[in-house]
PDB file of N, CA and C in Angstrom:
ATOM      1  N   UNK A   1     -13.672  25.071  -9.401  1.00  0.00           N
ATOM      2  CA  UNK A   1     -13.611  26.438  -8.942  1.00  0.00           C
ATOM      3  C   UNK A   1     -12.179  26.834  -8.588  1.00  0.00           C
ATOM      4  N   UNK A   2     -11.380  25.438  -8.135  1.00  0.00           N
ATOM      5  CA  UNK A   2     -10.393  26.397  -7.256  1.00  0.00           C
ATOM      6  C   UNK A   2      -9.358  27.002  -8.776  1.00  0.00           C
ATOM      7  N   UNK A   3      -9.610  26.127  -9.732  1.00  0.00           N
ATOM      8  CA  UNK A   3      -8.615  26.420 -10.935  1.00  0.00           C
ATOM      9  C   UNK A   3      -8.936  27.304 -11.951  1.00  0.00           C
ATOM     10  N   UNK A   4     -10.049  28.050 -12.000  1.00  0.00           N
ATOM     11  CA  UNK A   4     -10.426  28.847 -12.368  1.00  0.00           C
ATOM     12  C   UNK A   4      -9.667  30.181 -11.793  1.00  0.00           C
ATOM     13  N   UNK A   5     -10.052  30.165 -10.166  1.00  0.00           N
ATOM     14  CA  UNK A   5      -9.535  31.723  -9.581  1.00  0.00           C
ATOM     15  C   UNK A   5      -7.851  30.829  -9.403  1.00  0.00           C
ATOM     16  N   UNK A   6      -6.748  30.118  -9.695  1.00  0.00           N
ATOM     17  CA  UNK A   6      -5.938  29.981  -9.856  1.00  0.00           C
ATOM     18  C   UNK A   6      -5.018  30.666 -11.311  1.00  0.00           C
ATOM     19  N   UNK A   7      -6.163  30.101 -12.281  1.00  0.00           N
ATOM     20  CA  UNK A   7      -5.938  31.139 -14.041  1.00  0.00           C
ATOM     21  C   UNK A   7      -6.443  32.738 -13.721  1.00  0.00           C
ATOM     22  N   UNK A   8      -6.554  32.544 -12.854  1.00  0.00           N
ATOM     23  CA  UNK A   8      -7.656  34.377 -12.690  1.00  0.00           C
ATOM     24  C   UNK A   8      -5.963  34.820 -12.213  1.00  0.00           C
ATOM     25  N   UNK A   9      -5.563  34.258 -11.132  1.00  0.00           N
ATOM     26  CA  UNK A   9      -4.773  34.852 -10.629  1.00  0.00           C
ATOM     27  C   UNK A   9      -3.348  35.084 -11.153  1.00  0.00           C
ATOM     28  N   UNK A  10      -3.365  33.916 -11.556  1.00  0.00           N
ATOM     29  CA  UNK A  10      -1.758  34.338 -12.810  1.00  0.00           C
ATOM     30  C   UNK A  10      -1.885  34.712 -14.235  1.00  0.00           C
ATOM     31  N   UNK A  11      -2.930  35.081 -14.677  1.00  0.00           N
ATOM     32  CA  UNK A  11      -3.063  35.380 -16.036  1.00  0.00           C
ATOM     33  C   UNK A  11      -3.156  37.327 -15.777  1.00  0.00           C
ATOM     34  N   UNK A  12      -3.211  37.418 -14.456  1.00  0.00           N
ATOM     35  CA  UNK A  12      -3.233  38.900 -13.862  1.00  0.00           C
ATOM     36  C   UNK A  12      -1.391  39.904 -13.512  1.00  0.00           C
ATOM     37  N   UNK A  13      -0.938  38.650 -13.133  1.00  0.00           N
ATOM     38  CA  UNK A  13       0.565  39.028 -12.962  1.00  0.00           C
ATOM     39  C   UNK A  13       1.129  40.025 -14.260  1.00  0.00           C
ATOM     40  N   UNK A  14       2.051  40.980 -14.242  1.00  0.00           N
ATOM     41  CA  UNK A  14       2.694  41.735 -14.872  1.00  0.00           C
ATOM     42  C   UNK A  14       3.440  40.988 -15.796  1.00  0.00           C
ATOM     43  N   UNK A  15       4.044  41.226 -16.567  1.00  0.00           N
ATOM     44  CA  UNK A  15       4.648  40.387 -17.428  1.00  0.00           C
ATOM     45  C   UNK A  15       6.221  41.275 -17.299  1.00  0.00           C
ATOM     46  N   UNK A  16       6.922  40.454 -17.225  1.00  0.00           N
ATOM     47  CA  UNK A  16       8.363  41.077 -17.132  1.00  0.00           C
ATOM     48  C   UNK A  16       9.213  41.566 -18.741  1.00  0.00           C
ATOM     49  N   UNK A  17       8.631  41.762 -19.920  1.00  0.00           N
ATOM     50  CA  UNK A  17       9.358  41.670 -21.018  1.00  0.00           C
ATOM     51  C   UNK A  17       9.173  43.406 -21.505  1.00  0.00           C
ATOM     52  N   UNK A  18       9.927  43.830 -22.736  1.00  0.00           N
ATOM     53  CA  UNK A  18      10.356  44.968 -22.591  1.00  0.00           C
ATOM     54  C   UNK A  18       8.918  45.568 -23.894  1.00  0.00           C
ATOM     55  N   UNK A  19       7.848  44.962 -24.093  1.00  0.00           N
ATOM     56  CA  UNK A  19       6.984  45.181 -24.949  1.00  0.00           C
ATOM     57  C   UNK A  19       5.605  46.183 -24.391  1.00  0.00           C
ATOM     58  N   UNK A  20       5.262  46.649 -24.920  1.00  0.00           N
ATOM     59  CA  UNK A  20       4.124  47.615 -24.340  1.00  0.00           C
ATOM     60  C   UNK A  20       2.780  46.928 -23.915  1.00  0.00           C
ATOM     61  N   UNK A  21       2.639  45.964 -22.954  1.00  0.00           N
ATOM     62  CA  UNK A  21       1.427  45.207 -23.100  1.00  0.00           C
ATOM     63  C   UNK A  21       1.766  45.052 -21.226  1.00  0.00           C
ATOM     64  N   UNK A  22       0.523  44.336 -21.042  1.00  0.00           N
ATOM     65  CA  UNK A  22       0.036  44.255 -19.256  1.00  0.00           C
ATOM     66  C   UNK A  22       0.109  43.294 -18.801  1.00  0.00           C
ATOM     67  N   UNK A  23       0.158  42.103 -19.215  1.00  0.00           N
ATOM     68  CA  UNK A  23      -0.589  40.776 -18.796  1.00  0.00           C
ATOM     69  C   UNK A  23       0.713  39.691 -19.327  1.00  0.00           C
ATOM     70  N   UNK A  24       0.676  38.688 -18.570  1.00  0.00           N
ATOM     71  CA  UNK A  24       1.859  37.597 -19.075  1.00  0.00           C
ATOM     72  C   UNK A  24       0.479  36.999 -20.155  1.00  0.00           C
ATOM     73  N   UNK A  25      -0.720  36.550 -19.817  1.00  0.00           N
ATOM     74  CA  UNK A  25      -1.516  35.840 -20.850  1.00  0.00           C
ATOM     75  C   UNK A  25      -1.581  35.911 -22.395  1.00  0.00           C
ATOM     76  N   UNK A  26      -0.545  37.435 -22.530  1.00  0.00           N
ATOM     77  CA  UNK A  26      -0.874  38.147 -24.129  1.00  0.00           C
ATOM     78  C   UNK A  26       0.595  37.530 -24.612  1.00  0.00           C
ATOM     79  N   UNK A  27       1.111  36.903 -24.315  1.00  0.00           N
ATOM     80  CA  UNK A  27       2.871  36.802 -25.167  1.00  0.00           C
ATOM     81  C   UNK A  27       3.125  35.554 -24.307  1.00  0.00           C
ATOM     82  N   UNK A  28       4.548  34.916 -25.082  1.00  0.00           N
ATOM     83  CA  UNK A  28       5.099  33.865 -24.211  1.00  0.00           C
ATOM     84  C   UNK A  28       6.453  33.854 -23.743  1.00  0.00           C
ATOM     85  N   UNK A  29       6.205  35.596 -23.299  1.00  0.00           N
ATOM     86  CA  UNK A  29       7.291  35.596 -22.514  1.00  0.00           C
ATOM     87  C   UNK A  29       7.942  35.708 -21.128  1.00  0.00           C
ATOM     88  N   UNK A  30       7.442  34.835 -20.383  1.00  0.00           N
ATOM     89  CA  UNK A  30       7.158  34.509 -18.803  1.00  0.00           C
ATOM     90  C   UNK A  30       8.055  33.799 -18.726  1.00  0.00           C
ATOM     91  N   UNK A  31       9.005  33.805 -17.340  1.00  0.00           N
ATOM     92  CA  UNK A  31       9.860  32.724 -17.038  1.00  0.00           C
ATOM     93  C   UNK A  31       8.695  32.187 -15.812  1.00  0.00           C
ATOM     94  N   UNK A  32       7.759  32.413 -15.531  1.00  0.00           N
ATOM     95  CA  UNK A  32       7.113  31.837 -14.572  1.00  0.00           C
ATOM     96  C   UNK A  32       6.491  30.657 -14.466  1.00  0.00           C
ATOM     97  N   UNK A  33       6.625  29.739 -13.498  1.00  0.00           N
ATOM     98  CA  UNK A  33       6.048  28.681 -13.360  1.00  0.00           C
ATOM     99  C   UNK A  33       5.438  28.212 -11.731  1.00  0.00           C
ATOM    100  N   UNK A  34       4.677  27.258 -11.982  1.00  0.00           N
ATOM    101  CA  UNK A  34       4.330  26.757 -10.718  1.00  0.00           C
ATOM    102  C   UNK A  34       5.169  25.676 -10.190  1.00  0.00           C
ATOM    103  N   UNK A  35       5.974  25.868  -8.944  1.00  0.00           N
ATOM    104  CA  UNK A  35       6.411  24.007  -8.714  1.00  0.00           C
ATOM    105  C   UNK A  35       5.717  23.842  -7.033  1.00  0.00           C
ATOM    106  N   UNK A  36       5.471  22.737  -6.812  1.00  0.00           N
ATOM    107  CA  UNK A  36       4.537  22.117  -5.888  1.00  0.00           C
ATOM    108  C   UNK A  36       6.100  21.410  -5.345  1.00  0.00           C
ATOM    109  N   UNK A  37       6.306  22.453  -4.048  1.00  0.00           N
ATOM    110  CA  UNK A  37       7.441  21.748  -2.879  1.00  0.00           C
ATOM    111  C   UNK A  37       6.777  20.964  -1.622  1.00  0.00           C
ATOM    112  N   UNK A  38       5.629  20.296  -2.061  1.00  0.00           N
ATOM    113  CA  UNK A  38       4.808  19.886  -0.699  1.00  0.00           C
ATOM    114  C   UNK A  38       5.513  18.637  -0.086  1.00  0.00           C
ATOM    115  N   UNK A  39       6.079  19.136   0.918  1.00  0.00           N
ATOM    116  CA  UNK A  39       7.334  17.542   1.476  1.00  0.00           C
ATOM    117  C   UNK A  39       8.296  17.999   1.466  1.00  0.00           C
ATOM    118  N   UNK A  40       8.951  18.769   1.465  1.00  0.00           N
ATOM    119  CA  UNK A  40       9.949  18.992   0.819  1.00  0.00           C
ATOM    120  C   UNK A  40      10.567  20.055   1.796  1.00  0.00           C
ATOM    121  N   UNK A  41      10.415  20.165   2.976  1.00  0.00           N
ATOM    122  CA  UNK A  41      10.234  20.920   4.326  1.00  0.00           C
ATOM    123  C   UNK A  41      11.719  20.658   4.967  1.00  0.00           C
ATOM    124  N   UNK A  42      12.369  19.898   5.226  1.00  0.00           N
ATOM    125  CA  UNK A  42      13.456  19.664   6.167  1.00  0.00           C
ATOM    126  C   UNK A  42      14.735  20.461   5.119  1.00  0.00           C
ATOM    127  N   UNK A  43      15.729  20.547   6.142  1.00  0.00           N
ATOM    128  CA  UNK A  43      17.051  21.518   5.257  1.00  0.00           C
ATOM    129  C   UNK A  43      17.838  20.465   4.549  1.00  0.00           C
ATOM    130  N   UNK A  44      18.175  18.970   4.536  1.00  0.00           N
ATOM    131  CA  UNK A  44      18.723  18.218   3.878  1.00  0.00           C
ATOM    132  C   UNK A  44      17.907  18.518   2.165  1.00  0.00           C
ATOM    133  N   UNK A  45      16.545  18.012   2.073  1.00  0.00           N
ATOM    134  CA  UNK A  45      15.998  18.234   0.991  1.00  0.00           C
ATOM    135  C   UNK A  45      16.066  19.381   0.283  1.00  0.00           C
ATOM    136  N   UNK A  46      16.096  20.470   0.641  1.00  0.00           N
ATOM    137  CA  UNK A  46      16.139  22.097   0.457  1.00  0.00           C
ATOM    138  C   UNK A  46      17.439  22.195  -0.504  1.00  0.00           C
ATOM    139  N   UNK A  47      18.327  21.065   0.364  1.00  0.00           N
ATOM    140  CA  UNK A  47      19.802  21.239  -0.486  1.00  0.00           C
ATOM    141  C   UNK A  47      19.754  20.480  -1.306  1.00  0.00           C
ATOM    142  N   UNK A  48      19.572  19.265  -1.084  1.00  0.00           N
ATOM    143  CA  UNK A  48      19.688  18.553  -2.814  1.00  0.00           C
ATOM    144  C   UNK A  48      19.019  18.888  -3.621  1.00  0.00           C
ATOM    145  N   UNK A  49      17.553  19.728  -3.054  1.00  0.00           N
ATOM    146  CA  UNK A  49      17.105  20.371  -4.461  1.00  0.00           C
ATOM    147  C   UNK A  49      17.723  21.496  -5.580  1.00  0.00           C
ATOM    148  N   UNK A  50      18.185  22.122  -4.405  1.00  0.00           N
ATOM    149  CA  UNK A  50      18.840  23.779  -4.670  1.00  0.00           C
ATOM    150  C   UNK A  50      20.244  23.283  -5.597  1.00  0.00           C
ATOM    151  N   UNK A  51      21.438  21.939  -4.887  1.00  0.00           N
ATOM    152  CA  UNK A  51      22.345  21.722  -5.358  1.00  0.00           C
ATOM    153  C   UNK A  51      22.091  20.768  -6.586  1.00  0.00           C
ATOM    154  N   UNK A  52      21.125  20.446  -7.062  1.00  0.00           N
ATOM    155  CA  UNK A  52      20.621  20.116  -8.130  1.00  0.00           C
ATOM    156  C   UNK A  52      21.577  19.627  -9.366  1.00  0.00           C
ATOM    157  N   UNK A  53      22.210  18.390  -9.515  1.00  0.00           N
ATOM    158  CA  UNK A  53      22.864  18.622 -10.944  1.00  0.00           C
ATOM    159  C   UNK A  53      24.271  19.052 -10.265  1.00  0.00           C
ATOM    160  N   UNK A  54      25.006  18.950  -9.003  1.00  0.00           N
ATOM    161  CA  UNK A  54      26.314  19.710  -9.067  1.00  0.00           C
ATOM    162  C   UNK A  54      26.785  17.772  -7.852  1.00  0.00           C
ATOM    163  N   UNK A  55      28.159  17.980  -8.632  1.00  0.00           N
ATOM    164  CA  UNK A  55      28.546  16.667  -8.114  1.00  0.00           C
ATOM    165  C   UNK A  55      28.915  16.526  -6.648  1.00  0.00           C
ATOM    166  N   UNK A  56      28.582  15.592  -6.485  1.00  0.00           N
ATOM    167  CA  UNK A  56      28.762  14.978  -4.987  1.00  0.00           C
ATOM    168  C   UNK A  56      29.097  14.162  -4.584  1.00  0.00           C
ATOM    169  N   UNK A  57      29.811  13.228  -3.791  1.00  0.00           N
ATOM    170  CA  UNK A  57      30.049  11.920  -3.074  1.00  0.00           C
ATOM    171  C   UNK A  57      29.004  11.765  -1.309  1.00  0.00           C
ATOM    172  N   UNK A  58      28.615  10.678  -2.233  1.00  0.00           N
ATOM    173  CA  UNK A  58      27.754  10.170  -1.011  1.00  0.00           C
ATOM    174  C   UNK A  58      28.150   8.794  -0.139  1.00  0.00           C
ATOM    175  N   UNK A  59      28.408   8.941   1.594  1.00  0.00           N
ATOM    176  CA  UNK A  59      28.706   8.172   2.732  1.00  0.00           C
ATOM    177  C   UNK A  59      27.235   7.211   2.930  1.00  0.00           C
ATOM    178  N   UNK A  60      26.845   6.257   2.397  1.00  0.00           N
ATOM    179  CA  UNK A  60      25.672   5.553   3.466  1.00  0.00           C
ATOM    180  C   UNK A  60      25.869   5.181   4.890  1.00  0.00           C
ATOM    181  N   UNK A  61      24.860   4.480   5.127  1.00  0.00           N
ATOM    182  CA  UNK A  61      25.047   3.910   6.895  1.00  0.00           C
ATOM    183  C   UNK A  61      26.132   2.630   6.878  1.00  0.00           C
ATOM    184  N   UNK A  62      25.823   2.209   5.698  1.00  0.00           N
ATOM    185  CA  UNK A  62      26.058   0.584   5.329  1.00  0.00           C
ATOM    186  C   UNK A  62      27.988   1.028   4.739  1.00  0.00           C
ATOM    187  N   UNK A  63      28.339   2.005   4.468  1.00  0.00           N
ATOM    188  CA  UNK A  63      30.127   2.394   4.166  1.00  0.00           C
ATOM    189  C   UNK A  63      29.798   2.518   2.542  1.00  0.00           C
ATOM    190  N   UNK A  64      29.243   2.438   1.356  1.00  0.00           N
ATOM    191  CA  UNK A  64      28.835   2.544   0.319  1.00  0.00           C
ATOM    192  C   UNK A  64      29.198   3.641  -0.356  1.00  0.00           C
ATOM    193  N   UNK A  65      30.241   4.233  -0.731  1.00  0.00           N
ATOM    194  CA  UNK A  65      30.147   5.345  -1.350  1.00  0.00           C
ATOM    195  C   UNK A  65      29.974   5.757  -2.925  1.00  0.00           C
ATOM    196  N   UNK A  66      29.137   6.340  -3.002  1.00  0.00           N
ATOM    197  CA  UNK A  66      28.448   7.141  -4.254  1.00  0.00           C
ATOM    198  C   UNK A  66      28.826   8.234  -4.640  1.00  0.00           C
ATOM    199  N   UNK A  67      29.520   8.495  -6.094  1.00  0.00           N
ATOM    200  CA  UNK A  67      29.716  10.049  -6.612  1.00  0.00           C
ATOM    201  C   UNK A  67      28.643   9.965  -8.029  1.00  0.00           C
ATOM    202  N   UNK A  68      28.314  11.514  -7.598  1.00  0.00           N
ATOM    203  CA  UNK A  68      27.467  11.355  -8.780  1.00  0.00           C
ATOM    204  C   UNK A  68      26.863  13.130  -8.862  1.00  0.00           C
ATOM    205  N   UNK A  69      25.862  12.744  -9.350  1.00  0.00           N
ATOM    206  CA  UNK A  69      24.430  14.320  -9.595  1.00  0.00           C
ATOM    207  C   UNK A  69      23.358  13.380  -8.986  1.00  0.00           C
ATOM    208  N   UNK A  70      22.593  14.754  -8.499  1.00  0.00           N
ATOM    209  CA  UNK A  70      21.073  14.587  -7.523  1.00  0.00           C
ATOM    210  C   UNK A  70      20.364  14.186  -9.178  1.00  0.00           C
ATOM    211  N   UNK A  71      19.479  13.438  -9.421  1.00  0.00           N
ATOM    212  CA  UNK A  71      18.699  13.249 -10.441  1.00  0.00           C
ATOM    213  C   UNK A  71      17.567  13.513 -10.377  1.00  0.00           C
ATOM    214  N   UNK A  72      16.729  13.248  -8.993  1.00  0.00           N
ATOM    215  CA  UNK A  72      15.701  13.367  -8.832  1.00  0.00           C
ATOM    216  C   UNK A  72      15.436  13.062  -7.144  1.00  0.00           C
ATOM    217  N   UNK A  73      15.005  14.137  -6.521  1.00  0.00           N
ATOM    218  CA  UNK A  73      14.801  14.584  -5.127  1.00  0.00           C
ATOM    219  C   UNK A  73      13.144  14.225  -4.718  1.00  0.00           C
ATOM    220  N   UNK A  74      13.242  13.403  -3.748  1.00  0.00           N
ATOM    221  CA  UNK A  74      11.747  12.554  -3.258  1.00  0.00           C
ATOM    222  C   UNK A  74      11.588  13.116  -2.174  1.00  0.00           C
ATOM    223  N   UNK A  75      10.771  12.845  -1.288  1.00  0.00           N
ATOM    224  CA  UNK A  75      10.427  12.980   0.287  1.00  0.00           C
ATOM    225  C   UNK A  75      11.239  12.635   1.054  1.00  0.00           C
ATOM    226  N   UNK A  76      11.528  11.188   0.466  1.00  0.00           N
ATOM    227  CA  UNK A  76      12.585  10.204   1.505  1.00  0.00           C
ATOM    228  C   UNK A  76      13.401   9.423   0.634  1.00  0.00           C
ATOM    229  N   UNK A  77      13.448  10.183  -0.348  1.00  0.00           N
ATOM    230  CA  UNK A  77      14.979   9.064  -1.199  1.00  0.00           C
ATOM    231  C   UNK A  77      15.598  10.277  -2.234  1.00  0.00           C
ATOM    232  N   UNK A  78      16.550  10.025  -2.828  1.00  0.00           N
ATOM    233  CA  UNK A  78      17.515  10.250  -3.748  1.00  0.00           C
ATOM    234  C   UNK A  78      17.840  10.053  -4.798  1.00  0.00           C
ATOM    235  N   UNK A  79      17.712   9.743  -5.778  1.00  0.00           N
ATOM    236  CA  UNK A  79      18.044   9.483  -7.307  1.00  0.00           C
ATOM    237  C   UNK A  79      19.814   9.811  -7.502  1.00  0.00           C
ATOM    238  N   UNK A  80      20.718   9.174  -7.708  1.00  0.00           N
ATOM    239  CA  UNK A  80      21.716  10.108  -7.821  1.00  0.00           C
ATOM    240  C   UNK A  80      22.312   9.262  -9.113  1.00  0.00           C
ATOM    241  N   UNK A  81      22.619   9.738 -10.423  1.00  0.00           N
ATOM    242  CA  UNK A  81      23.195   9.249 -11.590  1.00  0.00           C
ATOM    243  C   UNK A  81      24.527   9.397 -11.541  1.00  0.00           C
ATOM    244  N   UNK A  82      24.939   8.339 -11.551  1.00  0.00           N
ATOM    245  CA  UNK A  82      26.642   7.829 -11.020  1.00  0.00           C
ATOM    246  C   UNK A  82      27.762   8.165 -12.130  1.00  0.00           C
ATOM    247  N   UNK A  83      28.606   8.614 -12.114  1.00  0.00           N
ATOM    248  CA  UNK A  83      29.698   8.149 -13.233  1.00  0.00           C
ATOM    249  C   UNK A  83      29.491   7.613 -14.461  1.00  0.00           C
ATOM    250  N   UNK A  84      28.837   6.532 -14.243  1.00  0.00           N
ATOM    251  CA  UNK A  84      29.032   5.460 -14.954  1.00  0.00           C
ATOM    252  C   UNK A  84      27.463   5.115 -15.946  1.00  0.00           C
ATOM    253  N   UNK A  85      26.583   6.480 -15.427  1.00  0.00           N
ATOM    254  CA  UNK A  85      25.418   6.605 -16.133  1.00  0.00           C
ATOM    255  C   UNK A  85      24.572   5.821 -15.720  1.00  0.00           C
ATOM    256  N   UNK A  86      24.467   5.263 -14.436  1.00  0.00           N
ATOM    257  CA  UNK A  86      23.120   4.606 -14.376  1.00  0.00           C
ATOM    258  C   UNK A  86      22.641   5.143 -12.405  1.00  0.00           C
ATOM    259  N   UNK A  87      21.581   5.093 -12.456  1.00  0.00           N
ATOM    260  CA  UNK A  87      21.221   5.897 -11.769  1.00  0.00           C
ATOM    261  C   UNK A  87      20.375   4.893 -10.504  1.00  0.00           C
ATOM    262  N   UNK A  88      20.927   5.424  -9.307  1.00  0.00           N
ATOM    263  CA  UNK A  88      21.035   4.571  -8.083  1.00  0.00           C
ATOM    264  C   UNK A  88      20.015   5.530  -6.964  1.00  0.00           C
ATOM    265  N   UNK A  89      18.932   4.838  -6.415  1.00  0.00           N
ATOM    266  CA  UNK A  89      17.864   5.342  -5.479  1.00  0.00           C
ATOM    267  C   UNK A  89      18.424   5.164  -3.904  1.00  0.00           C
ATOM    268  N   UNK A  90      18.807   6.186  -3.120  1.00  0.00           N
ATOM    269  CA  UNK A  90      19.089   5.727  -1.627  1.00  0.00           C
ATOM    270  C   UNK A  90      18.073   6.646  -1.198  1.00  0.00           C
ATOM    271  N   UNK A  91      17.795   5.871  -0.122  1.00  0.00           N
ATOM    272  CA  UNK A  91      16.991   6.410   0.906  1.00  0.00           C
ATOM    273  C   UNK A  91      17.961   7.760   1.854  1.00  0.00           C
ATOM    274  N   UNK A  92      16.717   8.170   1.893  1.00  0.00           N
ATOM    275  CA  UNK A  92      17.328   9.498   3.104  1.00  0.00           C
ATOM    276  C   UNK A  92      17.845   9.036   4.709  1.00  0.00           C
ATOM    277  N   UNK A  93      17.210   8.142   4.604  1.00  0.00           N
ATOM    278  CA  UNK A  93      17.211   7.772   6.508  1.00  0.00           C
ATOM    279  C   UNK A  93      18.572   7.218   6.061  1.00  0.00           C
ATOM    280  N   UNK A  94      18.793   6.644   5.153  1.00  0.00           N
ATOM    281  CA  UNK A  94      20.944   5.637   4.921  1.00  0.00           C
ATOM    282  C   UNK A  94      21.662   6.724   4.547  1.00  0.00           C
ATOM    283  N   UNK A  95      21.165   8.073   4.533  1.00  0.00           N
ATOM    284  CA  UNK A  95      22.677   9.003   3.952  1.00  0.00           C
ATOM    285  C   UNK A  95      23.236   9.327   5.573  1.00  0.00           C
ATOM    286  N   UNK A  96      24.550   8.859   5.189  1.00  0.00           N
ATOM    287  CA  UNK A  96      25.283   8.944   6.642  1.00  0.00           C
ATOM    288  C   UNK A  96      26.332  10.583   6.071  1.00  0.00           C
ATOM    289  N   UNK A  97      26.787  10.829   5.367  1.00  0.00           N
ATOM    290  CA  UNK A  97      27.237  11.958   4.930  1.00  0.00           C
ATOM    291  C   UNK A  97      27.207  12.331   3.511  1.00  0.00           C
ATOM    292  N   UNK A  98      27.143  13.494   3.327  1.00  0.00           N
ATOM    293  CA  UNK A  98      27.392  14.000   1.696  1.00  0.00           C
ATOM    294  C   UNK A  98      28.360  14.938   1.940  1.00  0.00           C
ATOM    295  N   UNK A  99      29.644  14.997   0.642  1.00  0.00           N
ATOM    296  CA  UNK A  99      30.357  16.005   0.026  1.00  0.00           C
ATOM    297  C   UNK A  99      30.460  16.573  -0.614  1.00  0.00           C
ATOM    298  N   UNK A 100      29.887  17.927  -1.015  1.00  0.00           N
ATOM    299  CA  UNK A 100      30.061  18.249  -1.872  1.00  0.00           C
ATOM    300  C   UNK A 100      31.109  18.685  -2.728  1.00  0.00           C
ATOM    301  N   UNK A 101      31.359  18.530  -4.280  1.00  0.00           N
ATOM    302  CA  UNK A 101      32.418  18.549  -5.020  1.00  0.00           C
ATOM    303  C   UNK A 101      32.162  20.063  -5.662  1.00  0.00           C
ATOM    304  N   UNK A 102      33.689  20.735  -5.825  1.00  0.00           N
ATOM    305  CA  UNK A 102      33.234  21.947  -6.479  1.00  0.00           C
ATOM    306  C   UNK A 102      33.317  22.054  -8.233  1.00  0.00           C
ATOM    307  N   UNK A 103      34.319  20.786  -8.505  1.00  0.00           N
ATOM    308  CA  UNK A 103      34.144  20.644  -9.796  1.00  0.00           C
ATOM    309  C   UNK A 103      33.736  19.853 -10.600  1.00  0.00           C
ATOM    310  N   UNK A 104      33.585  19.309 -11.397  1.00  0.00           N
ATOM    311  CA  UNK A 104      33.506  18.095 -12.483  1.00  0.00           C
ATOM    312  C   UNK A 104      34.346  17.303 -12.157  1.00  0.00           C
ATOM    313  N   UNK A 105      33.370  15.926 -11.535  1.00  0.00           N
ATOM    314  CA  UNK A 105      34.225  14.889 -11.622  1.00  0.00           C
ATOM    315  C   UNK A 105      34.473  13.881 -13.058  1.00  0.00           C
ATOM    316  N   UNK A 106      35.572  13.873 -12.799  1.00  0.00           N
ATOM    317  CA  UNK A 106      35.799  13.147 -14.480  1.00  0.00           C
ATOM    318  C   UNK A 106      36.767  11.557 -13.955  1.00  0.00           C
ATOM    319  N   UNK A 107      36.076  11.071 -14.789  1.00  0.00           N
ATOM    320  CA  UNK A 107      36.372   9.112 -14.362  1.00  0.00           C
ATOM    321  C   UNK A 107      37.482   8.570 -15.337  1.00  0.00           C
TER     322      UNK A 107
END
């Protein structure tokens, strides 16, 4: 039931494109999507989601520093793909600081 009145409800939305029709369901031209932020509540997470893909150097607890891109944003960890192309998981509770970079870091 609940996914039924879920298709009820977005197959009802306006469609944003410049064609004479009512409904996003009739064309495929929707930038719309669903994303499920459940967890994802505190302002640290908010930012690595939002800063997504833009380079950074990361401080752990342990002195460890990491430059890289957010790869993939968890509840309580980090994905961040390094320089060097391989891609390193820290926990949230060990980020002792982040910097953000405004340009392309190049190695």
């Amino acid at each position: 039931m609940y996914s039924e009145d879920r298709n009820k409800r977005h197959n009802n939305r306006p469609c944003n494109c410049q064609r004479h029709h009512h409904h996003v369901s009739c064309c495929d031209c929707s930038n719309f999507f669903d994303l499920n932020v459940a967890g994802l509540t505190n302002n640290l997470n908010a930012k690595l989601l939002k800063n997504r893909c833009r380079y950074m150097e990361i401080t752990t607890s342990g002195g460890y520093e990491l430059i890289g891109r957010t790869d993939n944003v968890g509840i309580d960890y980090v994905d961040i793909k390094s320089l060097n192309g391989t891609v390193v998981t820290v926990l949230k509770d060990k980020i002792d600081h982040i910097k953000w970079l405004k340009t392309e870091y190049h190695y």
